[in-house]
Each structure stands twice: as structure tokens, then as C-alpha cells.
PDB file of N, CA and C in Angstrom:
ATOM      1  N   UNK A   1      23.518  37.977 -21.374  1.00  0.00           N
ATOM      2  CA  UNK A   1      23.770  37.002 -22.414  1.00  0.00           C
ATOM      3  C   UNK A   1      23.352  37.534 -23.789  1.00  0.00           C
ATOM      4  N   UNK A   2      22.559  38.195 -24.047  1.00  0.00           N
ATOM      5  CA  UNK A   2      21.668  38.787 -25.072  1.00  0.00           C
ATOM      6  C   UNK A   2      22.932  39.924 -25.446  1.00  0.00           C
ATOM      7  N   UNK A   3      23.337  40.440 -24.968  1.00  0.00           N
ATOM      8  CA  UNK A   3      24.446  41.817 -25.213  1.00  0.00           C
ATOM      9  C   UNK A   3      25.781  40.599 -26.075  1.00  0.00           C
ATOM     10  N   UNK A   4      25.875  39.855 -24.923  1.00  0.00           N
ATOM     11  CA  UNK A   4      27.259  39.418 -25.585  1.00  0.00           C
ATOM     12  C   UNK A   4      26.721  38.670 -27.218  1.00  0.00           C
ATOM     13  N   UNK A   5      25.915  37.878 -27.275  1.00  0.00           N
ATOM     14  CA  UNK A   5      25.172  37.413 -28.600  1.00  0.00           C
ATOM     15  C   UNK A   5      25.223  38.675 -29.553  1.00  0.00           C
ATOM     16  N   UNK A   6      24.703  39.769 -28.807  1.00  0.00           N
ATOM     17  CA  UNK A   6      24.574  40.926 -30.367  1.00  0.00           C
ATOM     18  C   UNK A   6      25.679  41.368 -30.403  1.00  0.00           C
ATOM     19  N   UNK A   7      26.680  41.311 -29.576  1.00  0.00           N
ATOM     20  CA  UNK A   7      28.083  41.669 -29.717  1.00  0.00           C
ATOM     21  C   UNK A   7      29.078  40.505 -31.003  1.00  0.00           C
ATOM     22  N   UNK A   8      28.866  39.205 -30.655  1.00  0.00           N
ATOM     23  CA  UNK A   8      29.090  38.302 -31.349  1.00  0.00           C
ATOM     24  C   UNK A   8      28.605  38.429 -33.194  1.00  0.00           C
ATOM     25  N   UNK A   9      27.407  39.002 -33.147  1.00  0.00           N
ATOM     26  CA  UNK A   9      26.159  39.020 -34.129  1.00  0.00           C
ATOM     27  C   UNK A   9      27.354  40.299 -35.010  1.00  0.00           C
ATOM     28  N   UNK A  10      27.314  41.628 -34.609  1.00  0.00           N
ATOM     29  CA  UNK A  10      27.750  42.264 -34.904  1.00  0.00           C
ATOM     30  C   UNK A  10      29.341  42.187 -35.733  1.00  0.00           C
ATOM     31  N   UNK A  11      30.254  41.489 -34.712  1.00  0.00           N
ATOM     32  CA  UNK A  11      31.699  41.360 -35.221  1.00  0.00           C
ATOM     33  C   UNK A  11      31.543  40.280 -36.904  1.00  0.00           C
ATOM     34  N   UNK A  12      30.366  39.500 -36.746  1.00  0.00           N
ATOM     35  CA  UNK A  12      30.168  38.905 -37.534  1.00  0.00           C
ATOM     36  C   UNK A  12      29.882  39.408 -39.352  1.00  0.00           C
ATOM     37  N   UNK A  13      29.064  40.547 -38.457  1.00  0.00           N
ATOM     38  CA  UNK A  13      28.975  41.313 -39.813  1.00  0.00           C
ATOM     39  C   UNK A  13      30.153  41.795 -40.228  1.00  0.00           C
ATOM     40  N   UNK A  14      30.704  42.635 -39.145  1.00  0.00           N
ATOM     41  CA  UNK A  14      31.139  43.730 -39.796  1.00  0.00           C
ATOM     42  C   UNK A  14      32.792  43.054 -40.538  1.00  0.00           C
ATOM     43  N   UNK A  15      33.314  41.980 -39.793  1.00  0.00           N
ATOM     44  CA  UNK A  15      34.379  41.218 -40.012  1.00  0.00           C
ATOM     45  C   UNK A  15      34.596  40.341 -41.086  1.00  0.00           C
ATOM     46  N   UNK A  16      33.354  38.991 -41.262  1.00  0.00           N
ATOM     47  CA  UNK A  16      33.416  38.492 -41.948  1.00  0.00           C
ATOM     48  C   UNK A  16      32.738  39.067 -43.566  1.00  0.00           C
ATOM     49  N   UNK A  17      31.255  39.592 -43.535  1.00  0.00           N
ATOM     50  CA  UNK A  17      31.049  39.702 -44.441  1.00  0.00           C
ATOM     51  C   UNK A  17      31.437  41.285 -44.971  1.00  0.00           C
ATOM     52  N   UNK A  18      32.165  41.910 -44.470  1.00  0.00           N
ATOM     53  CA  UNK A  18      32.848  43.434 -44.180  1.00  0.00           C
ATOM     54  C   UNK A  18      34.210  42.856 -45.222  1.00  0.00           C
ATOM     55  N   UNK A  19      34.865  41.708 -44.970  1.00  0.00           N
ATOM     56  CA  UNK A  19      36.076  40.948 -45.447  1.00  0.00           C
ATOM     57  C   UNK A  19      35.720  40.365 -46.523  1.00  0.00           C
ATOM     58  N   UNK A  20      34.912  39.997 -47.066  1.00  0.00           N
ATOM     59  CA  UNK A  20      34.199  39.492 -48.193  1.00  0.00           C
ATOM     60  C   UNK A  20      34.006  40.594 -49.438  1.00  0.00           C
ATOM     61  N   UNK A  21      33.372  41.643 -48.761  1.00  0.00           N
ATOM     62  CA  UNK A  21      32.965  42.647 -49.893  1.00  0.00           C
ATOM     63  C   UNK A  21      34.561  43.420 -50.039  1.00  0.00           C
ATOM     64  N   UNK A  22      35.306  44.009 -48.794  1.00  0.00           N
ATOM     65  CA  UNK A  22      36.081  44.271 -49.191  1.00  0.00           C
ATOM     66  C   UNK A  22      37.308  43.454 -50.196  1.00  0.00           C
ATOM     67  N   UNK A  23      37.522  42.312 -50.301  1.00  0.00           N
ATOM     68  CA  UNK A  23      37.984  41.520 -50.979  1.00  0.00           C
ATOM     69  C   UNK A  23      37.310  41.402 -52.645  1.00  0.00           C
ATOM     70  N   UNK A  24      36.484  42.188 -52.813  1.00  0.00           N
ATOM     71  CA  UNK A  24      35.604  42.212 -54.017  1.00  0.00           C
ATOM     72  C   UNK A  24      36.212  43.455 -54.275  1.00  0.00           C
ATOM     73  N   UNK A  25      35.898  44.385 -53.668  1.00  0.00           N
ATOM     74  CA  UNK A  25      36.410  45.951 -53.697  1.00  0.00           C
ATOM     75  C   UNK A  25      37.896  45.780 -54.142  1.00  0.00           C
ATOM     76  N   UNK A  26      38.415  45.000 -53.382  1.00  0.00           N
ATOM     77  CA  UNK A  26      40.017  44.817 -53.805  1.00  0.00           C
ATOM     78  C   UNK A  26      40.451  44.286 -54.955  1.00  0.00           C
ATOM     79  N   UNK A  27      39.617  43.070 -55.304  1.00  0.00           N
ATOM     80  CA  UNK A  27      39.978  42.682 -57.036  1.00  0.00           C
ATOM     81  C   UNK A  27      39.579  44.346 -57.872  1.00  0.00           C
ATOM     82  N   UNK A  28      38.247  44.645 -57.544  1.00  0.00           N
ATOM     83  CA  UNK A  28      38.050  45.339 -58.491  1.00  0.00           C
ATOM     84  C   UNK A  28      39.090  46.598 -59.070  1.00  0.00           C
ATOM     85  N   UNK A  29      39.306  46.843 -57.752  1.00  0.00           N
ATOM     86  CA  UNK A  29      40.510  48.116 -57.523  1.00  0.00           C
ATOM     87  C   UNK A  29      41.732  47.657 -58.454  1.00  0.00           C
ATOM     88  N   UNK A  30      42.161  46.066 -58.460  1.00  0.00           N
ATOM     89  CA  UNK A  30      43.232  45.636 -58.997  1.00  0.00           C
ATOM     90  C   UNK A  30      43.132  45.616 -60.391  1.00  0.00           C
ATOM     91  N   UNK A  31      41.853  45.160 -61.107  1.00  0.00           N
ATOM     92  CA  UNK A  31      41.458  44.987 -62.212  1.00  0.00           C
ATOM     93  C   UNK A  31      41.425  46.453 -62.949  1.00  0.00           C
ATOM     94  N   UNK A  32      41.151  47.283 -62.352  1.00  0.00           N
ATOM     95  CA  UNK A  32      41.544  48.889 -62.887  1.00  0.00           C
ATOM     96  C   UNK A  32      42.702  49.311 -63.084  1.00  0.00           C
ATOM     97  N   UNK A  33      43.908  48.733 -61.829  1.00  0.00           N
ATOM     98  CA  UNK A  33      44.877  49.283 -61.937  1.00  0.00           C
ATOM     99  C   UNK A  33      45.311  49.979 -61.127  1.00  0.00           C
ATOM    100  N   UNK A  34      44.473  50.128 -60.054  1.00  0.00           N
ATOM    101  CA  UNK A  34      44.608  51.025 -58.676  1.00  0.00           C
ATOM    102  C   UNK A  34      45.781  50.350 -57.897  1.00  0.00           C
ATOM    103  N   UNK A  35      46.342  51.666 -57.542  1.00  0.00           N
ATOM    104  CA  UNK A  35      47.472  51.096 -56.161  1.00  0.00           C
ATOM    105  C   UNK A  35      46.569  50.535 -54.812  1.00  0.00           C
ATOM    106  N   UNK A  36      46.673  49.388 -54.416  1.00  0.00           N
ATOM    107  CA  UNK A  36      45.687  48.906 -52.968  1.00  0.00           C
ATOM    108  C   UNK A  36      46.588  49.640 -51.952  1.00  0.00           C
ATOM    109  N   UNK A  37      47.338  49.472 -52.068  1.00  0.00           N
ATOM    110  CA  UNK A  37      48.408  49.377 -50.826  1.00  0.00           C
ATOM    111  C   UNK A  37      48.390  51.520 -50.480  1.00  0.00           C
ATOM    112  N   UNK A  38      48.109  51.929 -51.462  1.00  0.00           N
ATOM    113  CA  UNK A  38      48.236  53.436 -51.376  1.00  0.00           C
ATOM    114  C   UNK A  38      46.551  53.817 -50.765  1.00  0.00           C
ATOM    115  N   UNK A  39      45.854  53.450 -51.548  1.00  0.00           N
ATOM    116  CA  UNK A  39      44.209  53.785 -51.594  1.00  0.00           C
ATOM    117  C   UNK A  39      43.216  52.825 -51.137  1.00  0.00           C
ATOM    118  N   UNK A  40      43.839  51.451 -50.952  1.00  0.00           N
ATOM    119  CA  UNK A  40      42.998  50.691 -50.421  1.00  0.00           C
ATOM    120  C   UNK A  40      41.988  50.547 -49.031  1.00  0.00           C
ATOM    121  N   UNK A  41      42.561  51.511 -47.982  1.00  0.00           N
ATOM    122  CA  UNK A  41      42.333  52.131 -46.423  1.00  0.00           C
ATOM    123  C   UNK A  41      40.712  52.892 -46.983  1.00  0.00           C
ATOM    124  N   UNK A  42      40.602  53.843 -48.252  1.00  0.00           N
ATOM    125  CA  UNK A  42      39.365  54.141 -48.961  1.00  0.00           C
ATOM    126  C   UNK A  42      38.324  53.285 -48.816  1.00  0.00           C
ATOM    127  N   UNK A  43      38.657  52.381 -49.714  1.00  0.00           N
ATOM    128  CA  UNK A  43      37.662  51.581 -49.761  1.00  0.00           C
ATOM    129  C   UNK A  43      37.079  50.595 -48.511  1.00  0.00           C
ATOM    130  N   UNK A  44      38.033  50.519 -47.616  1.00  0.00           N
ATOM    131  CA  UNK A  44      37.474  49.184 -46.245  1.00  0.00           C
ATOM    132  C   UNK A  44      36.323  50.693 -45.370  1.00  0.00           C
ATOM    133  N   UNK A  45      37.602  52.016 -45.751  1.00  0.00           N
ATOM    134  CA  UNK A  45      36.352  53.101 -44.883  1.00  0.00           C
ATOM    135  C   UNK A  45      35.289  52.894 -45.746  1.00  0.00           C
ATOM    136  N   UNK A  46      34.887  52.779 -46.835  1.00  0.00           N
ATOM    137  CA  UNK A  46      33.878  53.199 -47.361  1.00  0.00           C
ATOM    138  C   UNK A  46      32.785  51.833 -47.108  1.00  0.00           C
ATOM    139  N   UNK A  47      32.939  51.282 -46.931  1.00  0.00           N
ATOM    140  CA  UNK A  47      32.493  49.207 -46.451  1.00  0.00           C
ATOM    141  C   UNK A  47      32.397  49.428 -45.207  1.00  0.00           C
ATOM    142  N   UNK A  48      33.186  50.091 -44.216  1.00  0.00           N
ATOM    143  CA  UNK A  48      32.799  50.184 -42.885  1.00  0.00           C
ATOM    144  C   UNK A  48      31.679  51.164 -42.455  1.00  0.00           C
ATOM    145  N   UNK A  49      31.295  52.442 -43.414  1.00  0.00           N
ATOM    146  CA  UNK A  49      30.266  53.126 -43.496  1.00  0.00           C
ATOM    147  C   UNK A  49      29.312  52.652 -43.660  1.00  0.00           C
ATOM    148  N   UNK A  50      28.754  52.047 -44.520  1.00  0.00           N
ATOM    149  CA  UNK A  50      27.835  51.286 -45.341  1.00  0.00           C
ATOM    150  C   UNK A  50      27.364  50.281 -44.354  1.00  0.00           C
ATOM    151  N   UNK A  51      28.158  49.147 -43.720  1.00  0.00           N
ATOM    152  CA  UNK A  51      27.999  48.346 -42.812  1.00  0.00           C
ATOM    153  C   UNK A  51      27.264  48.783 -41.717  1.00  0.00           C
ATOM    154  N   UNK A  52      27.740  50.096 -41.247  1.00  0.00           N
ATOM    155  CA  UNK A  52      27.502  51.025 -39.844  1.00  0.00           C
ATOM    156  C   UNK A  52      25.870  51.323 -40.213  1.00  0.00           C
ATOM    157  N   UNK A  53      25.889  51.912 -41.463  1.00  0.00           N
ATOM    158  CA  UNK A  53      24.489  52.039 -41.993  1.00  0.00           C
ATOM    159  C   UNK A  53      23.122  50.934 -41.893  1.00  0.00           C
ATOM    160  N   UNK A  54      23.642  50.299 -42.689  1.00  0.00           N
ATOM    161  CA  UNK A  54      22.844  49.077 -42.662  1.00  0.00           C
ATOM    162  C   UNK A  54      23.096  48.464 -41.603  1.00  0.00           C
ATOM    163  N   UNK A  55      23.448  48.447 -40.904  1.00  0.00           N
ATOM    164  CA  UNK A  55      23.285  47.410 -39.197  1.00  0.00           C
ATOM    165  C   UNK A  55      22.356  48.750 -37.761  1.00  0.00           C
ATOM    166  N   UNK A  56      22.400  49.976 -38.449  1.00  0.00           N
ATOM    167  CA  UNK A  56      22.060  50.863 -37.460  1.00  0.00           C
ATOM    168  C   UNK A  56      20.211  51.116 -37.838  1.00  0.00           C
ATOM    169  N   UNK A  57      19.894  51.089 -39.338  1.00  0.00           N
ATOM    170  CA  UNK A  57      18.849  51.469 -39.587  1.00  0.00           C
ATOM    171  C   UNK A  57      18.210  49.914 -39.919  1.00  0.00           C
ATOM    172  N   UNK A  58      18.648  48.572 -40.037  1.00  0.00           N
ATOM    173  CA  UNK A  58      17.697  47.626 -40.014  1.00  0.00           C
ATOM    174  C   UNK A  58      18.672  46.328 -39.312  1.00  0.00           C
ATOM    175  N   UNK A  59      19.509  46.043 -39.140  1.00  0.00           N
ATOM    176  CA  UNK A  59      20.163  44.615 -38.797  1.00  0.00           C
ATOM    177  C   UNK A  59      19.693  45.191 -36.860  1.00  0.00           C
ATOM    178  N   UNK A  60      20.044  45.741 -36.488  1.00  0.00           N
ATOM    179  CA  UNK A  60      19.573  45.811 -34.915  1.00  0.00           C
ATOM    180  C   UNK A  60      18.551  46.008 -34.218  1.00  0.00           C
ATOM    181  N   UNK A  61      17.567  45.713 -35.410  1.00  0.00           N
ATOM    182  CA  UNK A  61      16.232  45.558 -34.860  1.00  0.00           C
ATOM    183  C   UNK A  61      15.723  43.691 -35.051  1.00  0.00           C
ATOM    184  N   UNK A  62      16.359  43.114 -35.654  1.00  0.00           N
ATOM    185  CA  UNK A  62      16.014  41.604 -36.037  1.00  0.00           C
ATOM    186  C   UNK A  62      17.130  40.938 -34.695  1.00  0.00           C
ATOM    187  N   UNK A  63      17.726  41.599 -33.907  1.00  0.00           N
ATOM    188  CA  UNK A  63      19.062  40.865 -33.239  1.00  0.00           C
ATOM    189  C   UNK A  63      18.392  40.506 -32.176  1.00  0.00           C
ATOM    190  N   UNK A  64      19.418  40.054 -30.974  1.00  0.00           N
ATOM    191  CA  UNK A  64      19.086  39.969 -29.811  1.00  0.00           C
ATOM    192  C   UNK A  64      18.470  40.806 -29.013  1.00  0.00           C
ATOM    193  N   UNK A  65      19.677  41.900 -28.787  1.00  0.00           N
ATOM    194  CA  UNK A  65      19.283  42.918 -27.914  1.00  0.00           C
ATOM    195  C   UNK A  65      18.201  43.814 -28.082  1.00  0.00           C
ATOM    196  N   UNK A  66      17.532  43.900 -26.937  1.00  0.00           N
ATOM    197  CA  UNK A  66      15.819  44.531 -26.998  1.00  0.00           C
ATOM    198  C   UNK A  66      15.931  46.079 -26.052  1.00  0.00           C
ATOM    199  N   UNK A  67      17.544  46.502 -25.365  1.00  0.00           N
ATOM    200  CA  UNK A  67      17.407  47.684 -24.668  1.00  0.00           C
ATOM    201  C   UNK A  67      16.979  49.113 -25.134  1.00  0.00           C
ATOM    202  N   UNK A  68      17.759  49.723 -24.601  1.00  0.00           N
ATOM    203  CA  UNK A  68      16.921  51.186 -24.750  1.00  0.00           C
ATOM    204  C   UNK A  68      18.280  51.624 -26.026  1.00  0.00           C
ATOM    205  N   UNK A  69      18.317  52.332 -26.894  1.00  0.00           N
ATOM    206  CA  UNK A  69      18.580  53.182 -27.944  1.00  0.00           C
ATOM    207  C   UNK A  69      18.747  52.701 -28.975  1.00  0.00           C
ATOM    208  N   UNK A  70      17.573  51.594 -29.115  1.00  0.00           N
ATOM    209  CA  UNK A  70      17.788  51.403 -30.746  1.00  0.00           C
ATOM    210  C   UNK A  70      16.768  52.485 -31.473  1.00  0.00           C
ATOM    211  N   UNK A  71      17.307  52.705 -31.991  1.00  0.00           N
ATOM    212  CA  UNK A  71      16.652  53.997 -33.198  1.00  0.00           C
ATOM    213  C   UNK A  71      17.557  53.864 -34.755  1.00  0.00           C
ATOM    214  N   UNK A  72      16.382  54.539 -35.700  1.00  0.00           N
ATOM    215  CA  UNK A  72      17.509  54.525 -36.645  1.00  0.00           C
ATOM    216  C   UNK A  72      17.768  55.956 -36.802  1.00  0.00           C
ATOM    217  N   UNK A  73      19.263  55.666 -37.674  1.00  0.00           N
ATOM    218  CA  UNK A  73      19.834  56.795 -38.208  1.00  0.00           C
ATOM    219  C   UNK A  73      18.729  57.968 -39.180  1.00  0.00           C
ATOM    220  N   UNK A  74      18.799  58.888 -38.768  1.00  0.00           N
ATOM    221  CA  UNK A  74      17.857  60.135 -39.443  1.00  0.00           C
ATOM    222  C   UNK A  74      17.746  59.877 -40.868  1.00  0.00           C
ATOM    223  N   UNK A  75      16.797  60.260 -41.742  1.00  0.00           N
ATOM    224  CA  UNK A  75      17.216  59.698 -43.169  1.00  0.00           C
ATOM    225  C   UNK A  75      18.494  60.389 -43.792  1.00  0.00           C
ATOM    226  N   UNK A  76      18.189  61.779 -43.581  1.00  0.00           N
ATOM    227  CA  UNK A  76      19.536  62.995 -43.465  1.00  0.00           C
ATOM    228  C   UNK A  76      20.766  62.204 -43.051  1.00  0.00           C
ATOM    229  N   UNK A  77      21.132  62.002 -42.015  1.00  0.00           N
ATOM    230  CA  UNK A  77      22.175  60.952 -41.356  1.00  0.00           C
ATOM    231  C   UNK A  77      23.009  60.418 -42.505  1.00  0.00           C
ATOM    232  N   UNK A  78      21.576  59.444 -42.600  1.00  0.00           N
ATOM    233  CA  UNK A  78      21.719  58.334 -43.656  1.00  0.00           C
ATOM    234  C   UNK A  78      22.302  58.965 -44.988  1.00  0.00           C
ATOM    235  N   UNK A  79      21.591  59.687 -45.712  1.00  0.00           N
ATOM    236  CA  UNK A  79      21.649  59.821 -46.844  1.00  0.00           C
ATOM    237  C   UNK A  79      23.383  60.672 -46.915  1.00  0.00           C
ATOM    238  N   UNK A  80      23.705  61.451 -45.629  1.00  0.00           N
ATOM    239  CA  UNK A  80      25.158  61.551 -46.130  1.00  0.00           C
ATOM    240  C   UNK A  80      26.316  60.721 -45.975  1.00  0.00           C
ATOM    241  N   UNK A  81      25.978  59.930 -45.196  1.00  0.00           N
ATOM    242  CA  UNK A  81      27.064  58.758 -45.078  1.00  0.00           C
ATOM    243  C   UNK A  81      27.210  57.967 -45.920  1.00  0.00           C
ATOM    244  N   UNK A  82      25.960  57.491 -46.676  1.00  0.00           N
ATOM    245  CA  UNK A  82      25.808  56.739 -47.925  1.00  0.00           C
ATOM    246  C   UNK A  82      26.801  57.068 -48.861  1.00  0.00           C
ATOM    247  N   UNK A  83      26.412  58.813 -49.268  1.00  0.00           N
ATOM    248  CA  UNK A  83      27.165  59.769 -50.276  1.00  0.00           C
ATOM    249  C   UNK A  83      28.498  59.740 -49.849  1.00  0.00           C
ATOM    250  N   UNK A  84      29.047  59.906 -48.568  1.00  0.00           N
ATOM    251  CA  UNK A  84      30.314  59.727 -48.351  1.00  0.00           C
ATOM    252  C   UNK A  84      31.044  58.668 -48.594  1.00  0.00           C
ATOM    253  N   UNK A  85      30.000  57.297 -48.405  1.00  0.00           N
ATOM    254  CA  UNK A  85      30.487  55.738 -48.720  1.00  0.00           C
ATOM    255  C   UNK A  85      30.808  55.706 -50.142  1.00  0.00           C
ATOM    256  N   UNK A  86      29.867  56.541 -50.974  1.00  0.00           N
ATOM    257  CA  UNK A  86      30.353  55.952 -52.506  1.00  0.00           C
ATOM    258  C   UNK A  86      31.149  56.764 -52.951  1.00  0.00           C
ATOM    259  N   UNK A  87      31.604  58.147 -52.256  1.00  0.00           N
ATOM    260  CA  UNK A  87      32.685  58.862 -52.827  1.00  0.00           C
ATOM    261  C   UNK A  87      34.067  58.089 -52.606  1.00  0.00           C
ATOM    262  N   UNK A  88      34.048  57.889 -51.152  1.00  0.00           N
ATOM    263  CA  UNK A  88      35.260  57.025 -50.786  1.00  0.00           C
ATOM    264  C   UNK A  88      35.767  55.469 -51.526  1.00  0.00           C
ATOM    265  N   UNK A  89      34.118  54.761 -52.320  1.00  0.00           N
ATOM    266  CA  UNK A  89      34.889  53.921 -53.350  1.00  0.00           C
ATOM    267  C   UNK A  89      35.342  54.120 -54.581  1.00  0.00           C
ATOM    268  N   UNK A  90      34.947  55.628 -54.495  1.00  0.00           N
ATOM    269  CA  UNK A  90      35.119  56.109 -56.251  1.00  0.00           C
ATOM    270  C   UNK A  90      36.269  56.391 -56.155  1.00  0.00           C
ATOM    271  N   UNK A  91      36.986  57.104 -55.234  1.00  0.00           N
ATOM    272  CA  UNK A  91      38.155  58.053 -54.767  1.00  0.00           C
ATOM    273  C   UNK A  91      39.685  57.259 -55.413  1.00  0.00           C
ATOM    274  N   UNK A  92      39.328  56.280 -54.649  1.00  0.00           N
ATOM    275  CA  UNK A  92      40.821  55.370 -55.486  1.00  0.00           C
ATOM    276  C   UNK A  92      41.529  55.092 -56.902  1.00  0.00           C
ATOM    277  N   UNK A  93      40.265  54.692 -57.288  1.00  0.00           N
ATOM    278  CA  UNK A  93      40.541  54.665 -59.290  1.00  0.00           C
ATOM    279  C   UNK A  93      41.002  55.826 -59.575  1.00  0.00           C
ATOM    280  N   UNK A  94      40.182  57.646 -58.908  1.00  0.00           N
ATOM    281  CA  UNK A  94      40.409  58.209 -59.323  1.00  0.00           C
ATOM    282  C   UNK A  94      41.583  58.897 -59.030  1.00  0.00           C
ATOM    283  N   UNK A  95      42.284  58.921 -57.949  1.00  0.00           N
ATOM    284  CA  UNK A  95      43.365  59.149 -57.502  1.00  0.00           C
ATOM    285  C   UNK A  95      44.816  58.509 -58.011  1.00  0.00           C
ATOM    286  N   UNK A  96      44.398  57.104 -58.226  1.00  0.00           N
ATOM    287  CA  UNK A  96      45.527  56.638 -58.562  1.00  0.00           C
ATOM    288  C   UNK A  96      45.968  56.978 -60.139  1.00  0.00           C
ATOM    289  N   UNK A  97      44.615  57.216 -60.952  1.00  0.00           N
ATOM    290  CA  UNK A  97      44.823  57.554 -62.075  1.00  0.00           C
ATOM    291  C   UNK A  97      45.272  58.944 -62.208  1.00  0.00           C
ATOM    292  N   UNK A  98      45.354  60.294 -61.719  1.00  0.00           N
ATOM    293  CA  UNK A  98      45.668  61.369 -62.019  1.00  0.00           C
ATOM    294  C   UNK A  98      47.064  61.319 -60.781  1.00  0.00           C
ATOM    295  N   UNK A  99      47.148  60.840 -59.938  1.00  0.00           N
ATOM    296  CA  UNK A  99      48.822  60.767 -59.315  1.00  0.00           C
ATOM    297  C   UNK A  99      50.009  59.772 -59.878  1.00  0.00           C
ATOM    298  N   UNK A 100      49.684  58.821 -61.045  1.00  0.00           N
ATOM    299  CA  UNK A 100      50.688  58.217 -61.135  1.00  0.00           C
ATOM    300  C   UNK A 100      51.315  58.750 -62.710  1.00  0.00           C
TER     301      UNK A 100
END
């Protein structure tokens, strides 16, 4: 019961409030001028990183499930996925601006 709860817990994050920020990401993208429909796949990867992050190094220790491999991500880990997360939201503005 505890698995299916952090399973529940999880889709929650990553869906609803994953859909929220990306929907922020998406005005913003629009308000620049960015193509969504070309570069927008960028930015939900870069929200799905971030999410993965923050649910691996602190949201799955406050949850249900108490089994064996919770650990967090190395800080190393961490610190390049982060860097990869904010390249991938930068990437769009900048793409769309030197391809169109």
C-alpha cells in the first residue's frame, strides 16, 4: 500500500506541478518569441530534470515508502543535471533566435 501511495505521491509531482511550471516556461517562451511547437520538448526536458532532482535528493525521504535505495543523488550527479536543466531552458530563446 505504501509503494502504490508513493507511486500516486510521485505522478503528482511530476504531472501536476511538472504542468504548472511548464505552462510558466511556456508563456515565457511565448513572451520572447520562441517557436513552442519547435523548442518547447527543451524546456518540459529541462522541468523533468529538475523534478527528477528534487524528488531524488529530498521529496523521497518525507514520502511513504521506507525500502531499501533511497539515497541521494551524488552532489557531482546533482550539480550536472542541474547545469544540463538550465542549459536546456536557455536553449530555446536561443535557438529560435539565430534559426529564424
Amino acid at each position: 500500500m505504501k509503494v502504490l501511495l508513493e507511486l500516486i505521491r510521485i505522478v503528482f509531482l511530476f504531472v501536476f506541478i511538472g504542468g504548472i511550471i511548464s505552462a510558466f516556461i511556456n508563456y515565457v517562451y511565448s513572451k520572447l518569441g520562441t517557436n513552442i511547437d519547435t523548442y518547447g520538448w527543451m524546456g518540459l526536458m529541462a522541468i523533468l530534470i529538475l523534478l527528477f532532482v528534487l524528488y531524488r535528493n529530498k521529496y523521497q525521504f518525507s514520502g511513504w515508502y521506507t525500502g531499501k535505495g533511497r539515497e541521494k543523488l551524488s552532489a557531482n550527479v546533482s550539480k550536472v543535471l542541474i547545469s544540463i536543466s538550465i542549459i536546456l531552458m536557455l536553449l530555446p530563446p536561443i535557438l529560435s533566435f539565430f534559426l529564424s
